[in-house]
N, C-alpha and C. Protein backbone atom coordinates (compact mmCIF):
# COMPACT_ATOMS: atom_id res chain seq x y z
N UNK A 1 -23.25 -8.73 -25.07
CA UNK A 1 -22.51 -9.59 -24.18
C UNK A 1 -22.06 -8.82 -22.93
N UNK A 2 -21.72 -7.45 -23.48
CA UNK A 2 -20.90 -7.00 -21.42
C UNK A 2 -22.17 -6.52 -21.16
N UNK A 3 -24.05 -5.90 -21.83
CA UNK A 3 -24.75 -5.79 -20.59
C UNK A 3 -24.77 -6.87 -20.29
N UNK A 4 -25.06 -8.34 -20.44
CA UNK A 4 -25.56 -9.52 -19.62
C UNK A 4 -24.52 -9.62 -18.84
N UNK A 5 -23.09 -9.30 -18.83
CA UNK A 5 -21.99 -9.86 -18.10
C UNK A 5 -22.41 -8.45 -16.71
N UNK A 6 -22.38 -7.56 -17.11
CA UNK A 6 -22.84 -6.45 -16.21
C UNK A 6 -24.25 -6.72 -15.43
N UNK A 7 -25.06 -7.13 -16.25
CA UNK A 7 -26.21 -7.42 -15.66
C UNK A 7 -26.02 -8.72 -14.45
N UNK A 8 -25.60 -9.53 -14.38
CA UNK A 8 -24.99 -10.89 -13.75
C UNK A 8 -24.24 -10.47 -12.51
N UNK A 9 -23.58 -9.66 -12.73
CA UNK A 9 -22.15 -8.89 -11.72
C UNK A 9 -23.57 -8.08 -10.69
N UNK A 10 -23.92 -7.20 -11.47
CA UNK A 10 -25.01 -6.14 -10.28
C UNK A 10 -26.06 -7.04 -9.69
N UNK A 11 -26.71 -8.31 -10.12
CA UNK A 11 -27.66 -9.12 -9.63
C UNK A 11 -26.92 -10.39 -8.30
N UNK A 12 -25.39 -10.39 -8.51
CA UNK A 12 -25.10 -11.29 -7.62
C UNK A 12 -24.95 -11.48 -6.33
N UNK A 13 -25.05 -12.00 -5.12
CA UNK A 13 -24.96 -11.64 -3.70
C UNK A 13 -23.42 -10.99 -3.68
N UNK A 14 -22.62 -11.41 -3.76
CA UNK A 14 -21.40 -10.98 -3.51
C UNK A 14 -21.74 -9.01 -3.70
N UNK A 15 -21.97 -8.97 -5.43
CA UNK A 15 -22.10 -7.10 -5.62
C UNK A 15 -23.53 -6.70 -4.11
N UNK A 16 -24.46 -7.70 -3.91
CA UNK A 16 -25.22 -6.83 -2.83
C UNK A 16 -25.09 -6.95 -1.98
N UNK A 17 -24.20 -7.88 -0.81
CA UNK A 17 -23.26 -7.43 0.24
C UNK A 17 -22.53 -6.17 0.25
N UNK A 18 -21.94 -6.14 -0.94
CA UNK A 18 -20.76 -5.65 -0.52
C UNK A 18 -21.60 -3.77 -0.53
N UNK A 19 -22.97 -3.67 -1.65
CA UNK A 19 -23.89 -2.41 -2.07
C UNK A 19 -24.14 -2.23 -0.52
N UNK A 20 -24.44 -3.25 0.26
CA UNK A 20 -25.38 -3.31 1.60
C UNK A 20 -24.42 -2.87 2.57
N UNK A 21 -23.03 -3.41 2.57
CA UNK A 21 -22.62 -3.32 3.60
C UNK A 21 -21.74 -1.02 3.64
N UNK A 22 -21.41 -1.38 2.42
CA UNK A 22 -21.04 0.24 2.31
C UNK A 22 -22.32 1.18 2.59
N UNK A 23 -23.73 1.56 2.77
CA UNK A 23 -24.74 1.54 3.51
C UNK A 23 -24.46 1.74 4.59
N UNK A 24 -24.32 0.62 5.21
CA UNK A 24 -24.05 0.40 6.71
C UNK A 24 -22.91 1.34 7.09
N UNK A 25 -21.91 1.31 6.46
CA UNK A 25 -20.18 2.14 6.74
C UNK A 25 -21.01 3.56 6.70
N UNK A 26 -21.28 3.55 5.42
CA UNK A 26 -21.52 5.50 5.54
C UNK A 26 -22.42 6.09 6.27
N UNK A 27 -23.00 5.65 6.68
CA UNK A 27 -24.48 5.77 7.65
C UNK A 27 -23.53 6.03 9.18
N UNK A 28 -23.15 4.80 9.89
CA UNK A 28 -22.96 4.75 10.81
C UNK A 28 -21.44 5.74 11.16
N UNK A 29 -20.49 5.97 10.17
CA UNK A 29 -19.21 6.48 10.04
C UNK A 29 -19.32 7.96 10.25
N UNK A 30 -20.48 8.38 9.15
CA UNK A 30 -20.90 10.15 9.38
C UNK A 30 -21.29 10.01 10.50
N UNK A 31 -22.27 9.24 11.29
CA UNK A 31 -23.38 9.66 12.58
C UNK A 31 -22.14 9.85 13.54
N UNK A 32 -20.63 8.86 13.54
CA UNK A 32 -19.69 8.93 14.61
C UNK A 32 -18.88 9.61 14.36
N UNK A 33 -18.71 10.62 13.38
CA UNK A 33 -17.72 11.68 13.10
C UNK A 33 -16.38 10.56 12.34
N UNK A 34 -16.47 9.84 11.74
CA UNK A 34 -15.39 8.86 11.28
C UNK A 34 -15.11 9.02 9.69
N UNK A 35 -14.08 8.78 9.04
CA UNK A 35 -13.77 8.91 7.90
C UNK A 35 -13.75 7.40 7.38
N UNK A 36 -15.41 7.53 6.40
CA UNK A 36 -15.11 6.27 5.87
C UNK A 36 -14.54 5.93 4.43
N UNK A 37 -14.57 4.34 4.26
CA UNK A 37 -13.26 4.05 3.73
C UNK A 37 -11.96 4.97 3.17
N UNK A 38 -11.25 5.29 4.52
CA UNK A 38 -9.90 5.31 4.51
C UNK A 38 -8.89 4.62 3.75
N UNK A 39 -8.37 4.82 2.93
CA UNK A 39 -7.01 4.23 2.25
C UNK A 39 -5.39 4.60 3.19
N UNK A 40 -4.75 3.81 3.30
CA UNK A 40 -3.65 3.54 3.91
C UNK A 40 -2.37 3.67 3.20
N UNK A 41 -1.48 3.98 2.95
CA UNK A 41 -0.26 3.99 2.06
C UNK A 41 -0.20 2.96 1.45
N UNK A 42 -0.45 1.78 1.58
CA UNK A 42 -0.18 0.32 1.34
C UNK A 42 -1.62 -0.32 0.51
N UNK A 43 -2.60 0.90 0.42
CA UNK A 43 -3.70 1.03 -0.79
C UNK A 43 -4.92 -0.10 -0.19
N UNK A 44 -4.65 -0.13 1.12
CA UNK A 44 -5.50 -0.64 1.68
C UNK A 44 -6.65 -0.04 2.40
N UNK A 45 -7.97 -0.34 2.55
CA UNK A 45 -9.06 0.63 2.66
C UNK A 45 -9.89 0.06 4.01
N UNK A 46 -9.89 0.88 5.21
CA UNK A 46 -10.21 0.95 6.52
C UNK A 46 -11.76 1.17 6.43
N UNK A 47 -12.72 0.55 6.52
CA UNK A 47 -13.99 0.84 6.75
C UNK A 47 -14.34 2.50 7.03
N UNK A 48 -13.94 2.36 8.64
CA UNK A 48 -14.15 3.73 9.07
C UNK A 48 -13.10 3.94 9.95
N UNK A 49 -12.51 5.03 9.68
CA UNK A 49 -11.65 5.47 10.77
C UNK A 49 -12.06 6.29 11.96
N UNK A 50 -11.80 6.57 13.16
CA UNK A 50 -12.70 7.50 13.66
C UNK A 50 -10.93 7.66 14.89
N UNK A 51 -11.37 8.87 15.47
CA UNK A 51 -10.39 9.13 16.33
C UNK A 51 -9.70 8.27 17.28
N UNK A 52 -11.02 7.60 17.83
CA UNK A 52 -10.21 6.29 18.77
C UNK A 52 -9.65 5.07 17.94
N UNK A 53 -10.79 4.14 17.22
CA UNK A 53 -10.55 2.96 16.36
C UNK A 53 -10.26 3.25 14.86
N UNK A 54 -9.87 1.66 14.61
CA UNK A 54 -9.99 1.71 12.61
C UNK A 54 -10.85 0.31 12.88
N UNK A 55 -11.80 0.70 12.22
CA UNK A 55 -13.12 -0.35 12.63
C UNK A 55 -13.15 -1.24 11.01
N UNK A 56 -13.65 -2.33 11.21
CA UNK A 56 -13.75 -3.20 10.20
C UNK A 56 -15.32 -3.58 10.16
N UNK A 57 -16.17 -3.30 9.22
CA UNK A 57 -17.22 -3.74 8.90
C UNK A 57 -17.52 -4.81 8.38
N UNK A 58 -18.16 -5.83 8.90
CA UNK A 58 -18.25 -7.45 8.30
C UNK A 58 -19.59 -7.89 8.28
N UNK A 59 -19.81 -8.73 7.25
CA UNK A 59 -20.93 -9.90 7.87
C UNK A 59 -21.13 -11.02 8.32
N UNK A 60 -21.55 -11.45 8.81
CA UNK A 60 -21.50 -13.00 9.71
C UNK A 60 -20.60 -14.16 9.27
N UNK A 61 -20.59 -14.26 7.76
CA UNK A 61 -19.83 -15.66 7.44
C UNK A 61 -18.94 -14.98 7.17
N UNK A 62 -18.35 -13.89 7.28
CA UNK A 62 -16.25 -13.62 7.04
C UNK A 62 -16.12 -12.89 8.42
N UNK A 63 -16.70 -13.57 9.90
CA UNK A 63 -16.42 -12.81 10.98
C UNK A 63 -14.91 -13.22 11.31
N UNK A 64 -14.63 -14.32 10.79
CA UNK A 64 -13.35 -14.65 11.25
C UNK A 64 -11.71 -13.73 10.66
N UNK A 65 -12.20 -13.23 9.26
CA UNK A 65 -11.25 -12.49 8.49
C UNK A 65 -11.48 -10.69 9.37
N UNK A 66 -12.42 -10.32 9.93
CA UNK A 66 -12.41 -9.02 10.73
C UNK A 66 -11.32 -9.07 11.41
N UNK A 67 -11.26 -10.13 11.92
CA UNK A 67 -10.07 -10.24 13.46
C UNK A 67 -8.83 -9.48 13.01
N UNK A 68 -8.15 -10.01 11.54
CA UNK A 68 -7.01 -9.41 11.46
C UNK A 68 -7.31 -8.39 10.91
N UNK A 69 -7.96 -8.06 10.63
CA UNK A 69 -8.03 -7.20 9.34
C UNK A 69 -7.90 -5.91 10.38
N UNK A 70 -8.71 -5.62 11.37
CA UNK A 70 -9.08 -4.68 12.62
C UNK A 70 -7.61 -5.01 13.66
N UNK A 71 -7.06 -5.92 13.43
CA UNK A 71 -5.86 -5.61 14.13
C UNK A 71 -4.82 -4.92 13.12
N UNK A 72 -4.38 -5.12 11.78
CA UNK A 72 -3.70 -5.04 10.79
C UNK A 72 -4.19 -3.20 10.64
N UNK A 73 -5.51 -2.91 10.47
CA UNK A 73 -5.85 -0.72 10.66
C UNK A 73 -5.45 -0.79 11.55
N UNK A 74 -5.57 -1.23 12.72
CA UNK A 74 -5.11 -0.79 14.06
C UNK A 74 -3.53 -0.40 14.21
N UNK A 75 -2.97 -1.16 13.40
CA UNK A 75 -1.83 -1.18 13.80
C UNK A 75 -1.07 0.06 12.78
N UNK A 76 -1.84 -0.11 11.77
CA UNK A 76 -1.18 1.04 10.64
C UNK A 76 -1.66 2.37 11.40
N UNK A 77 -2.70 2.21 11.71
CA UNK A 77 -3.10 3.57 11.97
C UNK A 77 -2.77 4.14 13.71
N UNK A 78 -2.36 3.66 14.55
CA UNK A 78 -2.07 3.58 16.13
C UNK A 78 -3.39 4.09 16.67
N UNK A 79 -4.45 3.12 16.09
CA UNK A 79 -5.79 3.36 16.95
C UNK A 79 -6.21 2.14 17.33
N UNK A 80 -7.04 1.90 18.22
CA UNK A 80 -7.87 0.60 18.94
C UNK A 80 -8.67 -0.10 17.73
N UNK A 81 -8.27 -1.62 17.51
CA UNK A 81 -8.85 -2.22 16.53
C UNK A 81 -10.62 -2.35 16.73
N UNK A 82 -11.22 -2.30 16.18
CA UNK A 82 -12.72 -2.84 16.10
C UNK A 82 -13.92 -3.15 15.15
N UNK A 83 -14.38 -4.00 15.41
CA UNK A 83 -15.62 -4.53 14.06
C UNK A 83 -16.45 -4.59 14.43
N UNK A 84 -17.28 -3.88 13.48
CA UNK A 84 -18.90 -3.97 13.86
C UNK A 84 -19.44 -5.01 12.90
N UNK A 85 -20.09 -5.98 13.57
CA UNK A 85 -20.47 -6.70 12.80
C UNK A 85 -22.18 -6.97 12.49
N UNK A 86 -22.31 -7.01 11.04
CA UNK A 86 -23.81 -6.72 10.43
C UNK A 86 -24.62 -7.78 10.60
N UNK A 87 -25.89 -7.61 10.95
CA UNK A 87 -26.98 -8.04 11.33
C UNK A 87 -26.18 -9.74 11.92
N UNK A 88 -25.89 -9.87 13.24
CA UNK A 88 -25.24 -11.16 13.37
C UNK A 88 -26.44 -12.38 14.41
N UNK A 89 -25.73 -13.08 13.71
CA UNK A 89 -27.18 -14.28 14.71
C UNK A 89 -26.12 -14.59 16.09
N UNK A 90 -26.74 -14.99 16.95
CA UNK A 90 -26.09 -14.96 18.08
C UNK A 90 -24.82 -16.04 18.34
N UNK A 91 -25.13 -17.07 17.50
CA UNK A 91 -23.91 -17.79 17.44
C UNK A 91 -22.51 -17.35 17.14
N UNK A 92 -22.75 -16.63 16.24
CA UNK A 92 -21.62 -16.13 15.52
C UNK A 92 -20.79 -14.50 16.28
N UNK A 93 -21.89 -14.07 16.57
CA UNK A 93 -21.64 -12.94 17.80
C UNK A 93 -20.75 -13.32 18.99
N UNK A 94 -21.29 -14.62 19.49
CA UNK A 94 -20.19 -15.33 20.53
C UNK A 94 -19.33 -15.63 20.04
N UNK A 95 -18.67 -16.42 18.87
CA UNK A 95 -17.82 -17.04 18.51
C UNK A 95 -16.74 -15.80 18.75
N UNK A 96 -17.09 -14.39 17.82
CA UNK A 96 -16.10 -13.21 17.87
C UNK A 96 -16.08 -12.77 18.74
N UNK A 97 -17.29 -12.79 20.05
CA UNK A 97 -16.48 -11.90 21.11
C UNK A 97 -15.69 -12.78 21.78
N UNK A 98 -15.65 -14.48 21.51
CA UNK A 98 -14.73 -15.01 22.75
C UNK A 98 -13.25 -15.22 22.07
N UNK A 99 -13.01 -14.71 20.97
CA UNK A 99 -12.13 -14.47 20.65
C UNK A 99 -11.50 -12.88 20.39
N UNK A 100 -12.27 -11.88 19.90
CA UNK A 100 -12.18 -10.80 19.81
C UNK A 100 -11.59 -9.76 21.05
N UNK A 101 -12.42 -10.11 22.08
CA UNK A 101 -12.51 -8.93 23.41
C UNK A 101 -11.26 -9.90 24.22
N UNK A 102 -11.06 -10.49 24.12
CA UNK A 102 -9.51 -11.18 25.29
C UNK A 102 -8.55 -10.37 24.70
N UNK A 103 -8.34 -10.03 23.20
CA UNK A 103 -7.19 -9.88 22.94
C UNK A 103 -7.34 -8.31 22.43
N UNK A 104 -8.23 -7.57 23.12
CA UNK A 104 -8.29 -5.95 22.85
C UNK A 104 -8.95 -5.21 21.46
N UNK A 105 -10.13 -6.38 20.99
CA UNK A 105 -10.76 -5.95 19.67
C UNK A 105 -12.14 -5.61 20.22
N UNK A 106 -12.44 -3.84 19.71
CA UNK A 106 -14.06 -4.12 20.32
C UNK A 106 -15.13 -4.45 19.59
N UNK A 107 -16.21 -4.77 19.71
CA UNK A 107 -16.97 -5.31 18.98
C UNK A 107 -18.17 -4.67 19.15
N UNK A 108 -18.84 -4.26 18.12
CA UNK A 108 -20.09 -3.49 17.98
C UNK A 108 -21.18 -4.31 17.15
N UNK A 109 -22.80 -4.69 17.13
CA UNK A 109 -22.98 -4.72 16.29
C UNK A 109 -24.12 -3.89 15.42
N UNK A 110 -24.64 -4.07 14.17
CA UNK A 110 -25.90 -3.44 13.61
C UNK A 110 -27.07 -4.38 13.10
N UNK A 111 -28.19 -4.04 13.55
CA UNK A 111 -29.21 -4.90 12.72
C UNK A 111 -29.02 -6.34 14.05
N UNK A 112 -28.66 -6.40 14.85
CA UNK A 112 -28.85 -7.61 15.63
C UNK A 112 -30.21 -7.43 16.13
């Protein structure tokens, strides 16, 4: 019963987002000199930290939860909020920068 429950958990999109997107963090975090996932006093875990930003790594359908999340490191950490967001279709790319960049979030993405 827990391999099939194990087996179910490692086969589901949710476990290969999340396999895919840590990929993406450690890859891009070492190449920028950044410390990835950072933990915070408050046991909360920063994608990548890097000297300027605390960057939030996302994918297209939770672009809207980056926003705070990259203001919320930003603010713990007194660095410039920002999200890079993974492989994004262009709709969704606009949606975050016309909300993102007015209010001082930068936006990067990968795989576009």
């Amino acid at each position: 019963m827990r391999l099939l429950l194990l087996l179910l958990l490692l086969s589901s999109p949710v476990y290969a987002y999340t396999h895919y997107e840590r990929e993406y963090i450690n890859s891009w975090c070492s190449a920028n000199n950044g410390i990835a996932e950072y933990r915070l006093d408050d046991r909360c875990r920063i994608d990548c930290l890097t000297k300027e930003y605390a960057i939030e790594f996302e994918f297209p359908y939770k672009w809207k939860e980056s926003i705070g999340q990259s203001l919320y490191y930003a603010y713990k950490t007194n660095r410039k909020p920002a999200i890079i967001l993974i492989k994004p279709d262009k709709s969704t790319l606009d949606k975050l920068r016309a909300i993102a960049e007015p209010i001082g979030i930068k936006v990067w993405t990968i795989g576009f």
